[in-house]
N, C-alpha and C. Protein backbone atom coordinates (compact mmCIF):
# COMPACT_ATOMS: atom_id res chain seq x y z
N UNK A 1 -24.85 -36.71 -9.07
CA UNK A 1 -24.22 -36.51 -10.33
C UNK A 1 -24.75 -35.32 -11.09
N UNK A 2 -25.92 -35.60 -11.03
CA UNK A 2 -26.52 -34.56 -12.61
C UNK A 2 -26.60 -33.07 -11.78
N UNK A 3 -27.51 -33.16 -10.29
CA UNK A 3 -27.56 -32.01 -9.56
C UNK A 3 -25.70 -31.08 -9.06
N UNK A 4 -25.21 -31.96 -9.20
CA UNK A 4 -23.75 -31.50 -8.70
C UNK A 4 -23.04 -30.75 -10.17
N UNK A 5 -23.36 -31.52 -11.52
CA UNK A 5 -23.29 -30.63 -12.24
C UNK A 5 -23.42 -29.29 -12.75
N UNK A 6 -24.81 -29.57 -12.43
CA UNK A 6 -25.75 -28.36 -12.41
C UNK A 6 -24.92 -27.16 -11.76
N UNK A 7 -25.18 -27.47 -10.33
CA UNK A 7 -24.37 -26.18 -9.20
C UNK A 7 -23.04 -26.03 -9.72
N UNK A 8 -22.24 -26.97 -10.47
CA UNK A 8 -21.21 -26.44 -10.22
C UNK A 8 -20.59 -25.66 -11.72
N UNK A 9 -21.51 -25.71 -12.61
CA UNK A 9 -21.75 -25.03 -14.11
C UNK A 9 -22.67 -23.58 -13.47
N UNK A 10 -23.38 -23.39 -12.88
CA UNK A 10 -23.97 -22.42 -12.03
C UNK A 10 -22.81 -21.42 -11.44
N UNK A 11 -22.15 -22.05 -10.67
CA UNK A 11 -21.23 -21.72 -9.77
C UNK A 11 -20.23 -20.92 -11.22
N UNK A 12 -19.52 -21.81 -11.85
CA UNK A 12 -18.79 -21.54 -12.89
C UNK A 12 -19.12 -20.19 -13.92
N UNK A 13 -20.24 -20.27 -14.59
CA UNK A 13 -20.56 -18.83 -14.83
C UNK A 13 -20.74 -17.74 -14.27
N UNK A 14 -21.44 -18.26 -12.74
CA UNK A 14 -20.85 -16.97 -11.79
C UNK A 14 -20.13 -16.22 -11.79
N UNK A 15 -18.81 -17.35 -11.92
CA UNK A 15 -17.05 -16.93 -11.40
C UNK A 15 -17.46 -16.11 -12.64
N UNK A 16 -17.41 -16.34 -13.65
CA UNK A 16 -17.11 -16.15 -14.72
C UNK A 16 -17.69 -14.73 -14.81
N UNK A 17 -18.79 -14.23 -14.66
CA UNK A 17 -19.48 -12.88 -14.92
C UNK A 17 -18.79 -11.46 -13.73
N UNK A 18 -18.27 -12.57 -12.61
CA UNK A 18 -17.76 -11.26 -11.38
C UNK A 18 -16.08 -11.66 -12.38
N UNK A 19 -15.55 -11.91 -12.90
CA UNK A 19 -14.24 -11.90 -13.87
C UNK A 19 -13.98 -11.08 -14.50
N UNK A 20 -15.65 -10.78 -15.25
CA UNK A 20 -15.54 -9.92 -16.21
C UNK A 20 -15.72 -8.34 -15.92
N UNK A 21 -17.12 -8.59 -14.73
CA UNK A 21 -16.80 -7.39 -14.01
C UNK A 21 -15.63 -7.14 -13.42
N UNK A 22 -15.34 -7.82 -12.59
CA UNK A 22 -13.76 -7.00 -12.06
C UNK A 22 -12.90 -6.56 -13.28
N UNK A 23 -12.61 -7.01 -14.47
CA UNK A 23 -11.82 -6.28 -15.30
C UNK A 23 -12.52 -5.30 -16.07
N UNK A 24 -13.65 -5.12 -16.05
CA UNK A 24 -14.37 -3.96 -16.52
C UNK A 24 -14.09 -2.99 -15.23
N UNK A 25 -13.93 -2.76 -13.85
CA UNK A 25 -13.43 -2.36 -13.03
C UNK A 25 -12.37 -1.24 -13.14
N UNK A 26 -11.15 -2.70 -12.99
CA UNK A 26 -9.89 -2.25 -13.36
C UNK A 26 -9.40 -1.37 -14.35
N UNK A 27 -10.13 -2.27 -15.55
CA UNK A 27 -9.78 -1.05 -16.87
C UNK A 27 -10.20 0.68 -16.67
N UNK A 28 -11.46 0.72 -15.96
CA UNK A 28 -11.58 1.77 -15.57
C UNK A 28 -11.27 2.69 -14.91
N UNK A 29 -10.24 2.17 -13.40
CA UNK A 29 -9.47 2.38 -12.32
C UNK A 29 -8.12 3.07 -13.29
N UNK A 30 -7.73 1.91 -14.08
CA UNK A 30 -6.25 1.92 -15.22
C UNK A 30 -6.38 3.45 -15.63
N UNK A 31 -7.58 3.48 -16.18
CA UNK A 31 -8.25 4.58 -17.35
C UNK A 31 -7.55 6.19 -16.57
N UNK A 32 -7.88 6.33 -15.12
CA UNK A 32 -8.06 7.06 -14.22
C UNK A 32 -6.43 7.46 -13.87
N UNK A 33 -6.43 6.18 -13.66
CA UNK A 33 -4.69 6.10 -13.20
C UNK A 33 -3.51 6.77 -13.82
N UNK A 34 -3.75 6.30 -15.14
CA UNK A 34 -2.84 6.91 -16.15
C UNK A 34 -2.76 8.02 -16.06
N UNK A 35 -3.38 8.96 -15.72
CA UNK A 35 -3.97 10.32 -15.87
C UNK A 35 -3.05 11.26 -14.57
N UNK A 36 -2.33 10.44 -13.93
CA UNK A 36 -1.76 10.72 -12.52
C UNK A 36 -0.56 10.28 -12.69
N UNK A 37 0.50 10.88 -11.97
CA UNK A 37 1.48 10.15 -11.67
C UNK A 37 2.10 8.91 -11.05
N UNK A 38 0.76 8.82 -10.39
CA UNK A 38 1.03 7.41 -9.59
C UNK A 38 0.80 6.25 -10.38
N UNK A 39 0.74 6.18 -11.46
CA UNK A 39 0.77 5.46 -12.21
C UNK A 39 2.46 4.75 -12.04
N UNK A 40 3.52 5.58 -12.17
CA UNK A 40 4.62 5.08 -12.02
C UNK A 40 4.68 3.74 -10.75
N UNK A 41 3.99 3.74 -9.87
CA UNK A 41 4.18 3.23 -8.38
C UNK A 41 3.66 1.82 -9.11
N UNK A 42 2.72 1.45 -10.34
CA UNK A 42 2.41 0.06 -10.74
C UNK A 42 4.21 -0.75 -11.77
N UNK A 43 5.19 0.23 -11.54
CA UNK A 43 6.39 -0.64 -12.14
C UNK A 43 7.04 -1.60 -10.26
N UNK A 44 6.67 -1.49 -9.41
CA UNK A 44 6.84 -2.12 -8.32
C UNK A 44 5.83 -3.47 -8.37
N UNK A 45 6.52 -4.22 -8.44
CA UNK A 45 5.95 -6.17 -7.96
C UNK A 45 4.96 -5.52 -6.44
N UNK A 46 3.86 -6.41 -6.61
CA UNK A 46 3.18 -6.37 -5.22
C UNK A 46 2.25 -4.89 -5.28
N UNK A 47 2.44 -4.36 -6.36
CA UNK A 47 1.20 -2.79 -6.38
C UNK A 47 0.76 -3.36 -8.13
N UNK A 48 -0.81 -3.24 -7.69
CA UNK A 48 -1.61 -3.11 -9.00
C UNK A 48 -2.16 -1.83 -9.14
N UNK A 49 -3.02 -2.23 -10.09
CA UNK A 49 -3.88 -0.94 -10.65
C UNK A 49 -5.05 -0.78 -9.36
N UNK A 50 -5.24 -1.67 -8.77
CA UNK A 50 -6.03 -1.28 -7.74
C UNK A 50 -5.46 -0.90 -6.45
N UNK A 51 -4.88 -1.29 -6.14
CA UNK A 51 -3.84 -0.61 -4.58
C UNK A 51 -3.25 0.68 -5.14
N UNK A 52 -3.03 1.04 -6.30
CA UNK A 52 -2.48 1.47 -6.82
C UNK A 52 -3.15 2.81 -6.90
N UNK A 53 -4.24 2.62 -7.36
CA UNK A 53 -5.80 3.41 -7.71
C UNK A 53 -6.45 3.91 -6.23
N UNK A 54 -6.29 3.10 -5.51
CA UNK A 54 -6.86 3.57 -4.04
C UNK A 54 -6.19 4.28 -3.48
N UNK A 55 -4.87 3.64 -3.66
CA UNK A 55 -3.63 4.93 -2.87
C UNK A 55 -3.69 6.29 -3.49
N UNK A 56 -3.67 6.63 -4.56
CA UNK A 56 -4.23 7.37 -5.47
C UNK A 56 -5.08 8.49 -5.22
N UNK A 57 -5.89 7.90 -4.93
CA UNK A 57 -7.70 8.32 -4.45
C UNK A 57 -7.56 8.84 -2.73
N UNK A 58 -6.50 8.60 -2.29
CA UNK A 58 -6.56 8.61 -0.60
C UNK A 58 -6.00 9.73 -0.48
N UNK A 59 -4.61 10.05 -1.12
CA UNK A 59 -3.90 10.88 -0.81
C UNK A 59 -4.04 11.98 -1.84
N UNK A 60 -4.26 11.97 -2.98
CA UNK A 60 -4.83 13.15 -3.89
C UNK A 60 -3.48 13.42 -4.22
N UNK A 61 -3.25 14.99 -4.53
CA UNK A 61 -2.49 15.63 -5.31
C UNK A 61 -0.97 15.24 -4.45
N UNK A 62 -0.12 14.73 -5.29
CA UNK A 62 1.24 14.79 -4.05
C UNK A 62 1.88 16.30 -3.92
N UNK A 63 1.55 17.12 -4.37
CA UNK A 63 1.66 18.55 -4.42
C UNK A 63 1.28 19.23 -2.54
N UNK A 64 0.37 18.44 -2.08
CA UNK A 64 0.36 18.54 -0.73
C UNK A 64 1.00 17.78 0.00
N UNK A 65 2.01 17.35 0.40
CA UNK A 65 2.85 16.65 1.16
C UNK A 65 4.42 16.99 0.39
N UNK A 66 5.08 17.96 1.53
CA UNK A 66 6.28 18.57 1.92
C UNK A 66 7.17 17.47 1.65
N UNK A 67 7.37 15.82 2.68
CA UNK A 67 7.98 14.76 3.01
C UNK A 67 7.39 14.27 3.49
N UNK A 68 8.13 12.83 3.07
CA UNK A 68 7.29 11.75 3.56
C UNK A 68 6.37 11.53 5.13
N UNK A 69 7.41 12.11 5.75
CA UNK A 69 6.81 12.51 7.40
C UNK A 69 4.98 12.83 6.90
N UNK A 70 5.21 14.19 6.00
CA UNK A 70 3.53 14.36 5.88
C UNK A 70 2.73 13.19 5.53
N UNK A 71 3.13 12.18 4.60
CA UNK A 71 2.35 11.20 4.14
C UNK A 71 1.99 10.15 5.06
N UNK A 72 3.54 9.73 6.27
CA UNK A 72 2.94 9.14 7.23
C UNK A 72 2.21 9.79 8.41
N UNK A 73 2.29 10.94 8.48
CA UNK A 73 1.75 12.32 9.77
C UNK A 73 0.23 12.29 9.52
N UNK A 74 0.11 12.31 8.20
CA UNK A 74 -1.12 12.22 7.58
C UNK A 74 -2.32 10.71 8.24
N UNK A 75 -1.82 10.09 7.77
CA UNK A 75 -2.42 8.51 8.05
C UNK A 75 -2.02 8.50 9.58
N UNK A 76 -1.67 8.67 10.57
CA UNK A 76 -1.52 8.54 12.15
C UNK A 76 -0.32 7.34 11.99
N UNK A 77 0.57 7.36 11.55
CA UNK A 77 1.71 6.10 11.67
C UNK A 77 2.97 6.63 12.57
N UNK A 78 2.33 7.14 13.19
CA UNK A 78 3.82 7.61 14.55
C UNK A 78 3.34 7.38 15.87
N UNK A 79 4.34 6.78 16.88
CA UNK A 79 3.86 6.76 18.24
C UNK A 79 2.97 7.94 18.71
N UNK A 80 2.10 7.74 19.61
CA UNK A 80 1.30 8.47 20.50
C UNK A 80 2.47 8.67 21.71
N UNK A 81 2.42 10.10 21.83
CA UNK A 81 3.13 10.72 23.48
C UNK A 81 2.10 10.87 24.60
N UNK A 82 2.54 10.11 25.69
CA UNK A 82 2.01 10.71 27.00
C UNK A 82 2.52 11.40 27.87
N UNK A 83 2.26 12.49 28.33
CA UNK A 83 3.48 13.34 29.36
C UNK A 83 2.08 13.80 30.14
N UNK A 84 2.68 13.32 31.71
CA UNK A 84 2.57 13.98 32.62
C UNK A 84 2.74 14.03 33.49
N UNK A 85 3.11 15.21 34.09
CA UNK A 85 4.26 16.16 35.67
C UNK A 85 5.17 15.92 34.94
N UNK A 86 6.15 14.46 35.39
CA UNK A 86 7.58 14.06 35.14
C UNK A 86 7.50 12.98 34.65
N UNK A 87 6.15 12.29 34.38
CA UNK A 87 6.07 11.37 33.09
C UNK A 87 6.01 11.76 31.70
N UNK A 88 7.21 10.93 30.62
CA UNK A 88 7.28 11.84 29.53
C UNK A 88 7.09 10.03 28.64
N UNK A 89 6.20 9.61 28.18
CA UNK A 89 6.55 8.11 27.33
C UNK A 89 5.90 8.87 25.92
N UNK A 90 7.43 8.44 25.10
CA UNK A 90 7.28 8.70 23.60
C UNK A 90 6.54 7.48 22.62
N UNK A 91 6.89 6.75 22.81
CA UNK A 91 6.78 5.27 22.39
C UNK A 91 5.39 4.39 22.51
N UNK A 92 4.27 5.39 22.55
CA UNK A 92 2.92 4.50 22.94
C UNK A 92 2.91 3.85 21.62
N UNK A 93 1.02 3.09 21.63
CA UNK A 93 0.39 2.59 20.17
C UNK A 93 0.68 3.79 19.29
N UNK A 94 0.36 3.65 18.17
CA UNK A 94 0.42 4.61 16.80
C UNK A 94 -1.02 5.12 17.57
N UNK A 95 -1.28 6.32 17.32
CA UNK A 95 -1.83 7.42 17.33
C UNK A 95 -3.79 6.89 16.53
N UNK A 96 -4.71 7.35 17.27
CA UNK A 96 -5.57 7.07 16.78
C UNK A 96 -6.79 8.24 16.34
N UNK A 97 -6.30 9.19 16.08
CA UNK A 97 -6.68 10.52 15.22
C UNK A 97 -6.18 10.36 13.78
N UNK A 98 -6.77 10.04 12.78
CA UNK A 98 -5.85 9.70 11.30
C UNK A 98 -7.27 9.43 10.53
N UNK A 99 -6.63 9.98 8.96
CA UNK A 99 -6.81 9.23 8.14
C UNK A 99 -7.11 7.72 7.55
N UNK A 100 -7.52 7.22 7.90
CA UNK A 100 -7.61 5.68 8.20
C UNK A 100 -8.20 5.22 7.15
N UNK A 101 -8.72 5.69 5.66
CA UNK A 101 -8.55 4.97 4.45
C UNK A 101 -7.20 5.20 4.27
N UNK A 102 -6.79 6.36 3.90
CA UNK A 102 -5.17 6.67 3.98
C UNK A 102 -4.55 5.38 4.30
N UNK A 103 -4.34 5.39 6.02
CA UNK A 103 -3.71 4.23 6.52
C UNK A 103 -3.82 3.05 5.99
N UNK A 104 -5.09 2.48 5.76
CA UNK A 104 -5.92 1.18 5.73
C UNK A 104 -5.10 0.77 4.04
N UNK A 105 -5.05 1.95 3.23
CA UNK A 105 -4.34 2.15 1.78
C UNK A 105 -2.86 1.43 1.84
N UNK A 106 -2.39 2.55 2.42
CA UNK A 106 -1.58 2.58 2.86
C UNK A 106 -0.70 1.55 3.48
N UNK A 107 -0.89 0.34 4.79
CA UNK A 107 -0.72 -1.03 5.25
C UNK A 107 -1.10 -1.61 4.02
N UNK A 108 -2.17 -1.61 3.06
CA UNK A 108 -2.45 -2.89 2.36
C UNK A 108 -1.00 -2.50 1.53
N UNK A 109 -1.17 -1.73 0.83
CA UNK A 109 0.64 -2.07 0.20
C UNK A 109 1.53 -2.36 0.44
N UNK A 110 1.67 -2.15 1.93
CA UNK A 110 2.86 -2.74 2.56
C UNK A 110 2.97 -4.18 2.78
N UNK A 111 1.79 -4.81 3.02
CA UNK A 111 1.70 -6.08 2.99
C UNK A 111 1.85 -6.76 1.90
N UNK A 112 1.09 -6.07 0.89
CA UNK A 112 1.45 -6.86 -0.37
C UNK A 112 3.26 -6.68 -0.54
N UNK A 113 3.61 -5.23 -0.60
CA UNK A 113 5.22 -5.26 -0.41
C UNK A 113 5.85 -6.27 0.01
N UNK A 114 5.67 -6.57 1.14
CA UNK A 114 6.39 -7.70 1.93
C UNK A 114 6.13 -8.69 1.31
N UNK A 115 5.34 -9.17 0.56
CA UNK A 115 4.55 -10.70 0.24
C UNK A 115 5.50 -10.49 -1.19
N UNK A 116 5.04 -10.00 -1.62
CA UNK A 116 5.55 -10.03 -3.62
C UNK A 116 6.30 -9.39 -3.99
N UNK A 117 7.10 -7.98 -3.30
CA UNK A 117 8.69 -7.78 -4.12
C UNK A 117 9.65 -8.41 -2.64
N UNK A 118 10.95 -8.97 -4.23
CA UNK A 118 12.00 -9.16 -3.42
C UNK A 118 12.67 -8.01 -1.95
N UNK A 119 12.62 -7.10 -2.79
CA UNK A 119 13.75 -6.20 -2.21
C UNK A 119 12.24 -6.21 -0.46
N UNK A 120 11.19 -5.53 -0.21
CA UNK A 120 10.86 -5.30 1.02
C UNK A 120 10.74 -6.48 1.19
N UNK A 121 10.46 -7.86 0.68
CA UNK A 121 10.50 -9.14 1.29
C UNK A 121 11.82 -9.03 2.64
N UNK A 122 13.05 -9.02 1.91
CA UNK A 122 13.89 -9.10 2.01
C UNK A 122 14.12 -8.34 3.61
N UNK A 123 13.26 -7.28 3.29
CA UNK A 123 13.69 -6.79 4.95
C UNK A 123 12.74 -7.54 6.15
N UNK A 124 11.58 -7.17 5.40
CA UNK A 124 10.96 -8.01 6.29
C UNK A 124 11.16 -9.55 7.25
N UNK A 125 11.78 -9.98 5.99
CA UNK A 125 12.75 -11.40 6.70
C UNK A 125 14.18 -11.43 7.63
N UNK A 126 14.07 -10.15 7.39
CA UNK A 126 15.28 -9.38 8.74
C UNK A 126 14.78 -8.98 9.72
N UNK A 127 13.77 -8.04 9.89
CA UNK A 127 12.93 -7.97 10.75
C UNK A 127 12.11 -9.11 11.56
N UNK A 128 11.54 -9.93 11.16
CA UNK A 128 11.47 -11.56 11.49
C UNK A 128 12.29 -12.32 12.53
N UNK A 129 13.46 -12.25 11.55
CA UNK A 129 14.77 -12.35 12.25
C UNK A 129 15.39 -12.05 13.63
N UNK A 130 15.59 -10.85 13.64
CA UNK A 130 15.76 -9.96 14.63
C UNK A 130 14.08 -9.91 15.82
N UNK A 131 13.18 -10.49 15.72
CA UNK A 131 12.01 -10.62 16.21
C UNK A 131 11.15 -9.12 16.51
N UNK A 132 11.05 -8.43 15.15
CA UNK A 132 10.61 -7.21 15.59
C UNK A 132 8.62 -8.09 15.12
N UNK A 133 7.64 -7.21 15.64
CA UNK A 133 6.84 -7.67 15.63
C UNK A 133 6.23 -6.77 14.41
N UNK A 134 5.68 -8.52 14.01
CA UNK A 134 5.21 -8.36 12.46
C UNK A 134 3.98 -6.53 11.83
N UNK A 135 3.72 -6.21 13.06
CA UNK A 135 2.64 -4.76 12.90
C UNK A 135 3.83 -3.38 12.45
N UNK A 136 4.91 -3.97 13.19
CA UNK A 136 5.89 -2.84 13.36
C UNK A 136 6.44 -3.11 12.57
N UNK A 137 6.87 -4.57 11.93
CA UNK A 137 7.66 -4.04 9.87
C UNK A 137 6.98 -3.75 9.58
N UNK A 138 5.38 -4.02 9.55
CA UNK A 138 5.19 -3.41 8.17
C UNK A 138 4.92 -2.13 8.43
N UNK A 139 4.76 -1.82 9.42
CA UNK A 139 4.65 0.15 9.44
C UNK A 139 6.11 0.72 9.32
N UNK A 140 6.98 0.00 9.15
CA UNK A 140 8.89 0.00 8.38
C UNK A 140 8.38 0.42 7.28
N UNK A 141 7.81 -1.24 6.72
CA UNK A 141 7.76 -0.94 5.00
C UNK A 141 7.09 0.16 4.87
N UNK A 142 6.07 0.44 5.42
CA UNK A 142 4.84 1.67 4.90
C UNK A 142 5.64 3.08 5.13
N UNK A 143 6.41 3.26 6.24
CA UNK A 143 7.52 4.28 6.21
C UNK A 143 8.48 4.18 4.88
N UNK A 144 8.72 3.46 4.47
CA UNK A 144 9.97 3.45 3.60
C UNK A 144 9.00 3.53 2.16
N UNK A 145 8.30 2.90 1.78
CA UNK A 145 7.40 2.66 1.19
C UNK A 145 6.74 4.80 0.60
N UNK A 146 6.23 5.58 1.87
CA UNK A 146 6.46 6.72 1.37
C UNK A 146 7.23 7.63 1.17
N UNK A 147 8.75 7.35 1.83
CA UNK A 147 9.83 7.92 0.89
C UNK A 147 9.83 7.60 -0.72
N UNK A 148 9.70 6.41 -0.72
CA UNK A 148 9.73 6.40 -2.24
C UNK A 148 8.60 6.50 -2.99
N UNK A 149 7.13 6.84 -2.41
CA UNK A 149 6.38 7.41 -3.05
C UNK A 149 6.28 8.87 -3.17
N UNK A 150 7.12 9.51 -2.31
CA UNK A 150 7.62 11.02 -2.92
C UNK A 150 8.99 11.03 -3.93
N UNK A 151 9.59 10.24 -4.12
CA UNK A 151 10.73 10.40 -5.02
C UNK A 151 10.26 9.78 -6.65
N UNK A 152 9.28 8.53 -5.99
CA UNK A 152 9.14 8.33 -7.64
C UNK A 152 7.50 9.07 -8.06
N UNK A 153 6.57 9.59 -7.28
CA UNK A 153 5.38 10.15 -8.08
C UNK A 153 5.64 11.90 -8.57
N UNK A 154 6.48 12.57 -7.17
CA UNK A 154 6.67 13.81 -7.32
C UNK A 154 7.82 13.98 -8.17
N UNK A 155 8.79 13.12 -8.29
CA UNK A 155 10.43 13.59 -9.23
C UNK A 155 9.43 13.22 -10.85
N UNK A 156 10.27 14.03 -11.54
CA UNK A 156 10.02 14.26 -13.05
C UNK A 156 11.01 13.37 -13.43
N UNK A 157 12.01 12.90 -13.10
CA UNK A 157 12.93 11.84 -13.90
C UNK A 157 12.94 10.53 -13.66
N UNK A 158 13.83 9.28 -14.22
CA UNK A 158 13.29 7.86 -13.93
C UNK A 158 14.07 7.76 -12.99
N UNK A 159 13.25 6.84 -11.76
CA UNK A 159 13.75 6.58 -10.79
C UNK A 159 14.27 5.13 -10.59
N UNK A 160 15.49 5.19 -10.32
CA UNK A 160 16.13 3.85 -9.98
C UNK A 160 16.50 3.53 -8.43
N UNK A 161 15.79 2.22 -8.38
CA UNK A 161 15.97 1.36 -6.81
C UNK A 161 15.69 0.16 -7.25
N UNK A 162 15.80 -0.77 -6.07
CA UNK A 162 16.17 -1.94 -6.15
C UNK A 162 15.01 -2.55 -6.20
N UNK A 163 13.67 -2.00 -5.74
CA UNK A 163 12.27 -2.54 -5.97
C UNK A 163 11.37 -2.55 -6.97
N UNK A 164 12.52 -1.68 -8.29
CA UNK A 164 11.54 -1.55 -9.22
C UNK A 164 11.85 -2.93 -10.13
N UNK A 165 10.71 -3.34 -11.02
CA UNK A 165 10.78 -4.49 -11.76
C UNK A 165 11.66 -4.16 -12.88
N UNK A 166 12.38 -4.53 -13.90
CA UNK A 166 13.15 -4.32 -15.03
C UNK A 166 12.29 -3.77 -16.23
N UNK A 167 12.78 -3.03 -16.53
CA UNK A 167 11.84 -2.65 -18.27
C UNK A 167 11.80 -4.01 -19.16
């Protein structure tokens, strides 16, 4: 009784002090964020200030990336080619020369994508469907995912799609 109290009032202020740190964190991440365009990418369900903030931090200025191709070219998210004589296979694993906070950034949004907005839910449960394997939507979503992180961080006007949350 009394010892189980104890630990678990122990335990409880714990929670309580890593709470406060993590939002002393965040606010600071926020602080940073604002300051960038990618700030826009937190009106999407399933991106916080911290996925948000890391993606941020990975890819730097979007001023360097042409199209999205660069953003996924960047992170290694395209088949690996093998050719040789008269063997030509396009279609290997994804490529293992990359960016890989990039990437690592990069997949975690997509997952959250899939998990918490409707609209990439939505494909993902097509993909499912159709039995594509769960590594390969989400490197879908993470493809689709940086088209629209060049249309809504690099465009100067408001961007409308079906993943953004309502004002």
């Amino acid at each position: 009784g009394l010892m189980h109290h104890a630990i678990w009032t122990d335990l409880e202020e714990l929670y309580q002090h890593f709470r406060r740190q993590i939002a002393v964190l965040e606010r600071e991440i926020a602080s940073d964020l604002v300051q960038t365009p990618y700030v826009r990418l937190m009106a999407i369900p399933g991106i916080n200030v911290v996925s948000a903030g890391e993606y941020a931090g990975e890819m730097g200025p979007i001023t360097r990336y042409a199209n999205a191709n660069a953003i996924t070219g960047r992170c290694g998210l395209y088949p690996s080619r093998y050719q040789s004589d008269d063997t030509d296979s396009k279609n290997g694993p994804i490529i293992r020369h990359a960016n890989r906070r990039l990437r690592c950034a990069l997949m975690r949004i997509a997952d959250n994508l899939a998990c918490h907005c409707a609209y990439y839910r939505g494909q993902a449960d097509v993909d499912e469907a159709r039995g594509v394997d769960k590594r390969a939507a989400r490197v879908k979503i993470a493809k689709r995912f940086s088209r629209l992180t060049i249309a809504c961080v690099a465009g100067d006007e408001p961007l409308r799609h079906p993943c953004f949350q309502k004002p």
